[in-house]
N, C-alpha and C. Protein backbone atom coordinates (compact mmCIF):
# COMPACT_ATOMS: atom_id res chain seq x y z
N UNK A 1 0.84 -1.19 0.00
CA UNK A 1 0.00 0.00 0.00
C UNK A 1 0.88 1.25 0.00
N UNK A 2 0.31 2.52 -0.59
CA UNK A 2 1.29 3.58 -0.63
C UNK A 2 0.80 4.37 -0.25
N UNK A 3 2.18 4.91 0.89
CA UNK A 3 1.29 6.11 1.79
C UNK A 3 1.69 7.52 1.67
N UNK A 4 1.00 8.30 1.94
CA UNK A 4 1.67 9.94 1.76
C UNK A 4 2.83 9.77 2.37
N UNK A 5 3.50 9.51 3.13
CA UNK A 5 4.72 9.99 4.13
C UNK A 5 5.37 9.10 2.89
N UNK A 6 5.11 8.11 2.42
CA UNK A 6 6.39 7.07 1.50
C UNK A 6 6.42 8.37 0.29
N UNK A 7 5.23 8.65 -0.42
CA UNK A 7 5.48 9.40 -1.58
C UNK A 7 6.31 10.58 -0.90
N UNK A 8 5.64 11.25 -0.31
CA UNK A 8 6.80 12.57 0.23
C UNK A 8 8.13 12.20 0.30
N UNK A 9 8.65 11.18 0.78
CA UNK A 9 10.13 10.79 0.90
C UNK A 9 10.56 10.94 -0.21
N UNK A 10 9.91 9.74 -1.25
CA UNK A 10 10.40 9.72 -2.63
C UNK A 10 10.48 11.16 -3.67
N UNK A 11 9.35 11.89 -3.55
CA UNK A 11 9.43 13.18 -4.06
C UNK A 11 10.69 14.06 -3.69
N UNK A 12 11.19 14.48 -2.34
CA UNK A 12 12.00 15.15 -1.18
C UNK A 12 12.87 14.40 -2.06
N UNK A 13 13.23 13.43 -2.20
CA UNK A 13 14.42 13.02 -2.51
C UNK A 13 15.13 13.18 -3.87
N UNK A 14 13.51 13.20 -5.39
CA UNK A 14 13.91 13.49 -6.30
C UNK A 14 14.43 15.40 -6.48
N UNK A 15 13.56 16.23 -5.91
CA UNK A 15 13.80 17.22 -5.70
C UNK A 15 15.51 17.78 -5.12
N UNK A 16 16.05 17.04 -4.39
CA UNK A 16 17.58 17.34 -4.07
C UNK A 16 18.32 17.93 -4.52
N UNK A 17 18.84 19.06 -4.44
CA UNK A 17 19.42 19.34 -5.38
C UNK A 17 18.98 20.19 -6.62
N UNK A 18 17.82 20.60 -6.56
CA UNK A 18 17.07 21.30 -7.46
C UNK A 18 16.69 22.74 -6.72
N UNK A 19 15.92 23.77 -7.43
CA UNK A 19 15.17 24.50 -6.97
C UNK A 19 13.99 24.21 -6.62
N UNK A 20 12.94 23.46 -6.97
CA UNK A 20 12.55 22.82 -6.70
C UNK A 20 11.67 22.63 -5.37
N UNK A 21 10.64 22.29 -5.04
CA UNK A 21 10.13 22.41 -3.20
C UNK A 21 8.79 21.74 -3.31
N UNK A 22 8.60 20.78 -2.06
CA UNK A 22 7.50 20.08 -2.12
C UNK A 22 6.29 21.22 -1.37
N UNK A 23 5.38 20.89 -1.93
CA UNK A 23 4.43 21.77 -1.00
C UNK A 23 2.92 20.71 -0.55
N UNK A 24 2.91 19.60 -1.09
CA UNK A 24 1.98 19.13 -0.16
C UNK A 24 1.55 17.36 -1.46
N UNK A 25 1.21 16.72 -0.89
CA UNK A 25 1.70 15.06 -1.01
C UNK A 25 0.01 14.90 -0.32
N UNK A 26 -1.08 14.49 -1.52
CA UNK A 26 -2.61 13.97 -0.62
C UNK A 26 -3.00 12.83 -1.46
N UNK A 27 -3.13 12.12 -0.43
CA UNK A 27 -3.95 10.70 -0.87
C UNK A 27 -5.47 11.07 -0.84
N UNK A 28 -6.03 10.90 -1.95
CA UNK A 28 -7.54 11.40 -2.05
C UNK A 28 -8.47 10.32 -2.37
N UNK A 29 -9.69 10.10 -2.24
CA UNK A 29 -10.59 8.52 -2.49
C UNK A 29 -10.62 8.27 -3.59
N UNK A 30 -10.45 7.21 -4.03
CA UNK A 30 -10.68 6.63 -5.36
C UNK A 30 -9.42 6.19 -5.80
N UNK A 31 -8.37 6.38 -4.71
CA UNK A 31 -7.40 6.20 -4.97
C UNK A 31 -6.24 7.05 -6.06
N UNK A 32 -6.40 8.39 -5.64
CA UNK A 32 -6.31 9.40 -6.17
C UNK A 32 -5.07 10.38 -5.59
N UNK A 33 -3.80 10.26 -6.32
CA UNK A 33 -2.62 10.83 -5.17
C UNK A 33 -1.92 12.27 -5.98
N UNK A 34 -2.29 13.14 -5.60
CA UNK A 34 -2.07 14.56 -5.81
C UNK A 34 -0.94 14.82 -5.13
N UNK A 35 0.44 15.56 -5.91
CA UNK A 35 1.55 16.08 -5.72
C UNK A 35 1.53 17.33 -5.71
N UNK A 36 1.96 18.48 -5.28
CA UNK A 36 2.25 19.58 -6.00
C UNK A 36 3.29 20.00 -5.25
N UNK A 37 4.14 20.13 -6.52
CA UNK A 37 5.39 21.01 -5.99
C UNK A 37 5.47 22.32 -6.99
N UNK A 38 6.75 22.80 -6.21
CA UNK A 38 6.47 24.33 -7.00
C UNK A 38 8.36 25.07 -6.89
N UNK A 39 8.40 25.98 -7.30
CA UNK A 39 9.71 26.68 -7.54
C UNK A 39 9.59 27.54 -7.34
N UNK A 40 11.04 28.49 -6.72
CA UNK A 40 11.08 30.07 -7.27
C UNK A 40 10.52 31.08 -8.17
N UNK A 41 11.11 30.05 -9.57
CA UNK A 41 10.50 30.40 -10.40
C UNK A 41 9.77 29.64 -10.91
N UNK A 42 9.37 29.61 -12.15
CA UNK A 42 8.11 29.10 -12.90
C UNK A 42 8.42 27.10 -13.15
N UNK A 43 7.92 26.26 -12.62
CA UNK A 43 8.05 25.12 -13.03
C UNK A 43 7.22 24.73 -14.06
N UNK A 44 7.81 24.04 -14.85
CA UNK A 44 7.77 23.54 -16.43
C UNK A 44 6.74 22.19 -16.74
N UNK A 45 5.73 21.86 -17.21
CA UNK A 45 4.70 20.51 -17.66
C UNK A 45 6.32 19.57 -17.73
N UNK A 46 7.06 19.91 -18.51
CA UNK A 46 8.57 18.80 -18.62
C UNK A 46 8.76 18.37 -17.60
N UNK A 47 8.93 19.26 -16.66
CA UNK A 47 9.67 19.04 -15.29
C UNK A 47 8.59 18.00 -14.15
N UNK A 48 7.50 18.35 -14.42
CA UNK A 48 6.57 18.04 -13.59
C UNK A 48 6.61 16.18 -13.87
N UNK A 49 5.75 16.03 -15.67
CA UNK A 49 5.84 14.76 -15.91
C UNK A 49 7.07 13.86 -15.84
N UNK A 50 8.74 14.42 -15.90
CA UNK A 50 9.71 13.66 -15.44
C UNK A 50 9.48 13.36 -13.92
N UNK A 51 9.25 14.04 -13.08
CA UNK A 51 9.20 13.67 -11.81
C UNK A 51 8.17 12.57 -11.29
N UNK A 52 6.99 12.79 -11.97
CA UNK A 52 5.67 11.85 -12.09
C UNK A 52 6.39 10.63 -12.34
N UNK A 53 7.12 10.83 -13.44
CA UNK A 53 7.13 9.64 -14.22
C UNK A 53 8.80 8.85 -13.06
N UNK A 54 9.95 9.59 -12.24
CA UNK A 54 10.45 9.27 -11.60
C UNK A 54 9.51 8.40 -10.47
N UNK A 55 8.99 9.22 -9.78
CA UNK A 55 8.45 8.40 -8.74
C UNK A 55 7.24 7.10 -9.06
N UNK A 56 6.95 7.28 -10.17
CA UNK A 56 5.98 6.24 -10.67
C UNK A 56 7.15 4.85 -10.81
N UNK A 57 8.03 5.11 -11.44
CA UNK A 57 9.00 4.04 -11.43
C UNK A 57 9.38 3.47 -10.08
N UNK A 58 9.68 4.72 -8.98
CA UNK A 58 10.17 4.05 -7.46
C UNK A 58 9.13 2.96 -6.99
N UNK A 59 8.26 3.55 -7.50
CA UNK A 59 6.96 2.79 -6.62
C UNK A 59 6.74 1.46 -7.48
N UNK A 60 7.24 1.43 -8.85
CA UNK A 60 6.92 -0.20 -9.27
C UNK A 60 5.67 -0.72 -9.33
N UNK A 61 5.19 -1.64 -9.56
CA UNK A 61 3.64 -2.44 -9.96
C UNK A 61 2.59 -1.69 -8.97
N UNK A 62 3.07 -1.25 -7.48
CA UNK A 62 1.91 -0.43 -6.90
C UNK A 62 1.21 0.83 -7.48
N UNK A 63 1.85 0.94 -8.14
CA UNK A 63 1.47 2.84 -8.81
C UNK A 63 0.48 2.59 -10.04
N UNK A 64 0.45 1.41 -10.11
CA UNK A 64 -0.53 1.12 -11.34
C UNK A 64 -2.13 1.33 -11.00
N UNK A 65 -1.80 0.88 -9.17
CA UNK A 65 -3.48 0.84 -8.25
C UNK A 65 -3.85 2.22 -8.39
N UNK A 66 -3.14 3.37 -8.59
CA UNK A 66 -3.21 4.37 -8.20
C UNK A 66 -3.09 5.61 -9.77
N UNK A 67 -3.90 6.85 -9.31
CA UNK A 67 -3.86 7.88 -10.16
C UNK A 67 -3.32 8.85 -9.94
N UNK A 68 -1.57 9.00 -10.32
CA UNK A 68 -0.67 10.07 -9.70
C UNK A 68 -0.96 11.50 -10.79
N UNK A 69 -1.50 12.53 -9.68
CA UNK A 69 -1.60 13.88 -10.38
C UNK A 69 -0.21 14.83 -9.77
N UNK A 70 0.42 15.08 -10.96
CA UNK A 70 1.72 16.30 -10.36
C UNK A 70 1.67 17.32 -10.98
N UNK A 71 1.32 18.15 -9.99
CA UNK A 71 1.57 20.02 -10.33
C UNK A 71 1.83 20.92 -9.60
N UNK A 72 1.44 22.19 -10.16
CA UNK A 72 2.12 23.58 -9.12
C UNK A 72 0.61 23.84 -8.81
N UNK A 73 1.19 24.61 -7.37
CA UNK A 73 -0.11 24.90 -6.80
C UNK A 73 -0.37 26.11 -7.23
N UNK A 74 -2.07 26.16 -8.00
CA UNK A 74 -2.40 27.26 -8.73
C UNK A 74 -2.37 28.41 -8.30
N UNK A 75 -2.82 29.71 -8.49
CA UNK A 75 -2.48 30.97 -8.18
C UNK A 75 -4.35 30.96 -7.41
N UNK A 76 -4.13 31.74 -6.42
CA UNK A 76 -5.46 31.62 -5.60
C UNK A 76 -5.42 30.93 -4.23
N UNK A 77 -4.61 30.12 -4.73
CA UNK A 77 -4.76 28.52 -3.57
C UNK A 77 -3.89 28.90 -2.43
N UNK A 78 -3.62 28.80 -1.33
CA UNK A 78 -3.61 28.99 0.14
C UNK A 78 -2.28 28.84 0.23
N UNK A 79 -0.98 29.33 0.68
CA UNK A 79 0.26 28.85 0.87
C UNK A 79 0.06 27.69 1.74
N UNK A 80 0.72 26.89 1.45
CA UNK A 80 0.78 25.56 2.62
C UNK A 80 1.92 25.37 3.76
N UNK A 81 3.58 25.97 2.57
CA UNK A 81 4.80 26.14 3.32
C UNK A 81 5.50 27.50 3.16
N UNK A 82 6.54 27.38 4.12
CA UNK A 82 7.20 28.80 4.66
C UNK A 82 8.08 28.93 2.73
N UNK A 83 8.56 28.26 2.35
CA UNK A 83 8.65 28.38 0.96
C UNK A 83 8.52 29.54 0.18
N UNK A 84 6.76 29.06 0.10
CA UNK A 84 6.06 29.80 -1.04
C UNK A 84 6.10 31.45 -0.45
N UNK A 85 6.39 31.73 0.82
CA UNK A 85 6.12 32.82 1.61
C UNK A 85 7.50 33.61 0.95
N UNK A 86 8.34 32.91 1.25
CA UNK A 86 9.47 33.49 0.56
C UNK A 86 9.69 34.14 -1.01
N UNK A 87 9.18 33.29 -1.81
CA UNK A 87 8.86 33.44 -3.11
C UNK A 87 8.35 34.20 -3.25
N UNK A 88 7.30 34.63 -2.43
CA UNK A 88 6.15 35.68 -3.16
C UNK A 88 6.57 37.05 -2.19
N UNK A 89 7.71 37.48 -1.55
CA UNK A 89 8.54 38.34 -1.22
C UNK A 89 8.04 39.59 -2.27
N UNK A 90 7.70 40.43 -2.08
CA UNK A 90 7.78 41.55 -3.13
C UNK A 90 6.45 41.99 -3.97
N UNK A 91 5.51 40.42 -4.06
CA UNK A 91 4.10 40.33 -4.52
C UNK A 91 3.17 40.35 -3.47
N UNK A 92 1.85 40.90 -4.17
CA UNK A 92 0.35 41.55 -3.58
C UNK A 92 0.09 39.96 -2.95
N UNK A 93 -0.21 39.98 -1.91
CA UNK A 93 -1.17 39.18 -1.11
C UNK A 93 -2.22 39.24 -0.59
N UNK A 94 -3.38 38.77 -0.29
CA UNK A 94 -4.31 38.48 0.34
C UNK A 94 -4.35 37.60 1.75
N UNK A 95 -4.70 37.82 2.92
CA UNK A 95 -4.41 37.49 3.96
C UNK A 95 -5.30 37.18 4.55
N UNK A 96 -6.16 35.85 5.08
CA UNK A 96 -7.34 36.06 6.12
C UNK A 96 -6.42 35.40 7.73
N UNK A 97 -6.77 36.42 9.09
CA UNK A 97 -6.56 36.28 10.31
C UNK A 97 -7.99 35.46 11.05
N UNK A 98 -6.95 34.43 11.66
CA UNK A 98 -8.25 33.58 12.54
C UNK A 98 -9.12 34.29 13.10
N UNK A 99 -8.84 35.91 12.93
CA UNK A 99 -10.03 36.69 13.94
C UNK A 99 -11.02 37.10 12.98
N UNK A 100 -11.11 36.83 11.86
CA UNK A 100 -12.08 37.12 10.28
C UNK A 100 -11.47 38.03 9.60
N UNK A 101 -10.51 38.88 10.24
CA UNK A 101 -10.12 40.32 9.09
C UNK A 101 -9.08 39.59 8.39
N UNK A 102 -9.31 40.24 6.69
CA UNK A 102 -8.76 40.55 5.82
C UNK A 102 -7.90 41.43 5.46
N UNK A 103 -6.53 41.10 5.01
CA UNK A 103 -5.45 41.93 4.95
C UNK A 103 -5.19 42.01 3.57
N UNK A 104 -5.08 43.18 2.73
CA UNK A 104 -4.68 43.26 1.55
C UNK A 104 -3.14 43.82 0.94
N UNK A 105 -2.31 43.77 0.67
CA UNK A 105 -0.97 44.31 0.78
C UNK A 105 0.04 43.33 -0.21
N UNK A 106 1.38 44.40 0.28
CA UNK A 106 2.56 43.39 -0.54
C UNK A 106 3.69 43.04 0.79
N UNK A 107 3.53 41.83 0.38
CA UNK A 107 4.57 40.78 1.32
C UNK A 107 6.13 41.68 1.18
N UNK A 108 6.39 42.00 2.18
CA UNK A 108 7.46 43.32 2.00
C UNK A 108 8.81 42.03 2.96
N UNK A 109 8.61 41.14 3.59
CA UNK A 109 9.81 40.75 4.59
C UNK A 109 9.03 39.51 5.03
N UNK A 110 9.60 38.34 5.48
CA UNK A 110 9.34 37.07 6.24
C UNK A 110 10.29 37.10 7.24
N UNK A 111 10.10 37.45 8.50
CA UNK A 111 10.97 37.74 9.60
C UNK A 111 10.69 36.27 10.92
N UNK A 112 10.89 35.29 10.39
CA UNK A 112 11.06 33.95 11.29
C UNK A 112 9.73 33.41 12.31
N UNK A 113 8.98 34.08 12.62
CA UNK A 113 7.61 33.77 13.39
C UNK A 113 6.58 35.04 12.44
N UNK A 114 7.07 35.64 12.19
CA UNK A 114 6.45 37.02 11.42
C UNK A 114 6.81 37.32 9.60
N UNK A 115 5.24 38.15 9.31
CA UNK A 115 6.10 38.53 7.89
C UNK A 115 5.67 40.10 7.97
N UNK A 116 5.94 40.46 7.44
CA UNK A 116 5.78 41.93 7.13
C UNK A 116 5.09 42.47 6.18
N UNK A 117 4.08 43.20 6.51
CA UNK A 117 3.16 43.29 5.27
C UNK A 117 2.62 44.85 4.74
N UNK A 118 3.03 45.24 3.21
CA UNK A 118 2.77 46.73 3.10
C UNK A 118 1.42 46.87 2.85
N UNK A 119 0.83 47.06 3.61
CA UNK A 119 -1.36 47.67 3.29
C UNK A 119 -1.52 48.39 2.35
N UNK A 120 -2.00 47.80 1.01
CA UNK A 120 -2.46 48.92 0.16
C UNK A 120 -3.70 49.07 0.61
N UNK A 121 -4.03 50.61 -0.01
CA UNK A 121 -4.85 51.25 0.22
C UNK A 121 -5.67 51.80 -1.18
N UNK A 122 -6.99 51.62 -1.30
CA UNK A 122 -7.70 51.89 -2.68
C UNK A 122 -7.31 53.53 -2.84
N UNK A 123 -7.26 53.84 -4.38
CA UNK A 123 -7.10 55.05 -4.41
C UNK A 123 -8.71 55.68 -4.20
N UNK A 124 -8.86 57.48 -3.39
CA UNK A 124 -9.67 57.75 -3.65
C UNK A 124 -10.46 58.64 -4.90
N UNK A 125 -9.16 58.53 -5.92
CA UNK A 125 -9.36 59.38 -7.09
C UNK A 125 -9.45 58.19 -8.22
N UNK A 126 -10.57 58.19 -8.92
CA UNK A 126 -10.64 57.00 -10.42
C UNK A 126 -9.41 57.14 -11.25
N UNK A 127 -9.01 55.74 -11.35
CA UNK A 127 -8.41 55.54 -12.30
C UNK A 127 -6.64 55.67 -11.93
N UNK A 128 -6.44 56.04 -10.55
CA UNK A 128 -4.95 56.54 -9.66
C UNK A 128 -5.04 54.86 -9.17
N UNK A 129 -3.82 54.54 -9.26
CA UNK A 129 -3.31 53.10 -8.90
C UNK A 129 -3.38 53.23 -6.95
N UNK A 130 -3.41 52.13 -6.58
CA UNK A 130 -3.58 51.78 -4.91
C UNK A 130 -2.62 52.21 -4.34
N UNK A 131 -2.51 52.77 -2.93
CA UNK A 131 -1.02 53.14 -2.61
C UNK A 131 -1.02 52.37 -1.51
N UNK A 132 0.27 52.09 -1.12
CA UNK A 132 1.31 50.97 -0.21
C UNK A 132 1.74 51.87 0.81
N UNK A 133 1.33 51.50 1.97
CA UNK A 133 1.99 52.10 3.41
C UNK A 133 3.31 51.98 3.31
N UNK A 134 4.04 53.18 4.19
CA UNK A 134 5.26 53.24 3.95
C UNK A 134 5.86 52.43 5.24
N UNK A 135 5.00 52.55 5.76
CA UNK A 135 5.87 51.89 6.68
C UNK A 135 5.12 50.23 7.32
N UNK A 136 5.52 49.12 7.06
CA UNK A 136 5.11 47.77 6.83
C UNK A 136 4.37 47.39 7.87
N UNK A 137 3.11 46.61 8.34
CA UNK A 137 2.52 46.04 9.49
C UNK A 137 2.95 44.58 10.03
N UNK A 138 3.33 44.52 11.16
CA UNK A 138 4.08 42.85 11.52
C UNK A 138 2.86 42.66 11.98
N UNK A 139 2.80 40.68 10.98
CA UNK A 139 1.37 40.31 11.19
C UNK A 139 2.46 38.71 11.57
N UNK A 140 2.19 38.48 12.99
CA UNK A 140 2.77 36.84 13.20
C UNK A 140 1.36 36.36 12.57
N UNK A 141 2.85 34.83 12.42
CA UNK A 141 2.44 33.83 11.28
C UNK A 141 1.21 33.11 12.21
N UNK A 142 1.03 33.09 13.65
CA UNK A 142 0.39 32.46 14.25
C UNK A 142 -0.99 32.56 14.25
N UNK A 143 -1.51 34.41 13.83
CA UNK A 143 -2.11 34.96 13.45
C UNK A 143 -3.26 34.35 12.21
N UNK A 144 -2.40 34.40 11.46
CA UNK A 144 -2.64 34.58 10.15
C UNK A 144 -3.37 32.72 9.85
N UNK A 145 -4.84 33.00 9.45
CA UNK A 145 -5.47 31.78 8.94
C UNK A 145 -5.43 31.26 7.56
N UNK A 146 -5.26 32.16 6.22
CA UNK A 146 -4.42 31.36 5.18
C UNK A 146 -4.19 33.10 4.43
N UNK A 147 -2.96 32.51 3.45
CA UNK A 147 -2.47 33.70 2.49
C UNK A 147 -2.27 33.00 0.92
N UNK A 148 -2.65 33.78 0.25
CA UNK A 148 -2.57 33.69 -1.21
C UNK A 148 -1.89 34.64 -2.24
N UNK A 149 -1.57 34.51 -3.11
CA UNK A 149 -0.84 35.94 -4.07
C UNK A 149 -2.52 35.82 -4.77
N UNK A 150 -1.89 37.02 -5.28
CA UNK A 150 -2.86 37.67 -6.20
C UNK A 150 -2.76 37.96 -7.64
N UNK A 151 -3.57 37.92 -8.34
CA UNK A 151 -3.07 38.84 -9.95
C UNK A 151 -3.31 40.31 -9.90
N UNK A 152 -2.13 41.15 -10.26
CA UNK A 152 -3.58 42.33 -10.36
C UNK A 152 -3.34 43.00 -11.88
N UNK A 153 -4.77 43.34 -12.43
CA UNK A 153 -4.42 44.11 -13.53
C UNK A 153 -4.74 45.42 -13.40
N UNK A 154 -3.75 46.30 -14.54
CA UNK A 154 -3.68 47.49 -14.15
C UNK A 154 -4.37 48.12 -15.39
């Protein structure tokens, strides 16, 4: 039988050495095993199906029981690890706090229990772009109930 903690090993391990970063390993019903890893920068359909296709080999005749999905975790979707926090250094986030408020801003610093976050603010003149506090709000990570990047168009 194949379990999340075995695939995570095997993934962690193909990743070595790469840029590369696991972000979350789910066994789903139907026998349904979802990977997603992700990068700095942009990871590649190439990159993804070699790795699929690596760990499909580790696993041998068991992987046949099973439907391995590998990808990046889409844009929207919830950071899972301290990672992706890093990565998105510099980009607009969305923030919900276990207390219900919503934080809108750019991830300005990840300071070890804390990240740092610049509050934009809507413009009150049409058509004037949002402006960014100058000076950053420390929101601990303990705080904070999930974060996402954002797109924005201008």
């Amino acid at each position: 039988m194949i379990t999340e903690a075995h695939v995570k090993q095997l993934v962690e391990r193909h990743l070595e050495g790469t840029t590369h970063f696991l972000v979350a390993v789910e066994l789903r019903p139907g026998n349904k095993l979802v990977v997603e890893v992700d990068d700095d920068r942009a990871i590649t359909l190439n990159e993804l199906a070699a790795l699929n296709k690596a760990v499909r080999d580790d696993l041998g005749p068991q992987a046949d029981a099973y439907e391995l999905q590998f990808s990046s975790p889409g844009m929207g979707r919830p950071f899972k690890v301290m990672r992706q926090y890093q990565k998105h250094v510099g980009r607009i986030v969305d923030i919900t706090l276990h207390d219900g408020r919503a934080l809108h801003g750019q991830l300005a610093a990840l300071n070890g229990n804390s990240i740092s976050l610049r509050i934009q603010h809507p413009s009150k003149v049409k058509g004037r772009l949002p402006k960014l506090d100058e000076e950053p709000t420390i929101v601990p990570l303990a705080d904070i109930k999930s974060t996402q990047s954002t797109i924005t168009f201008n």
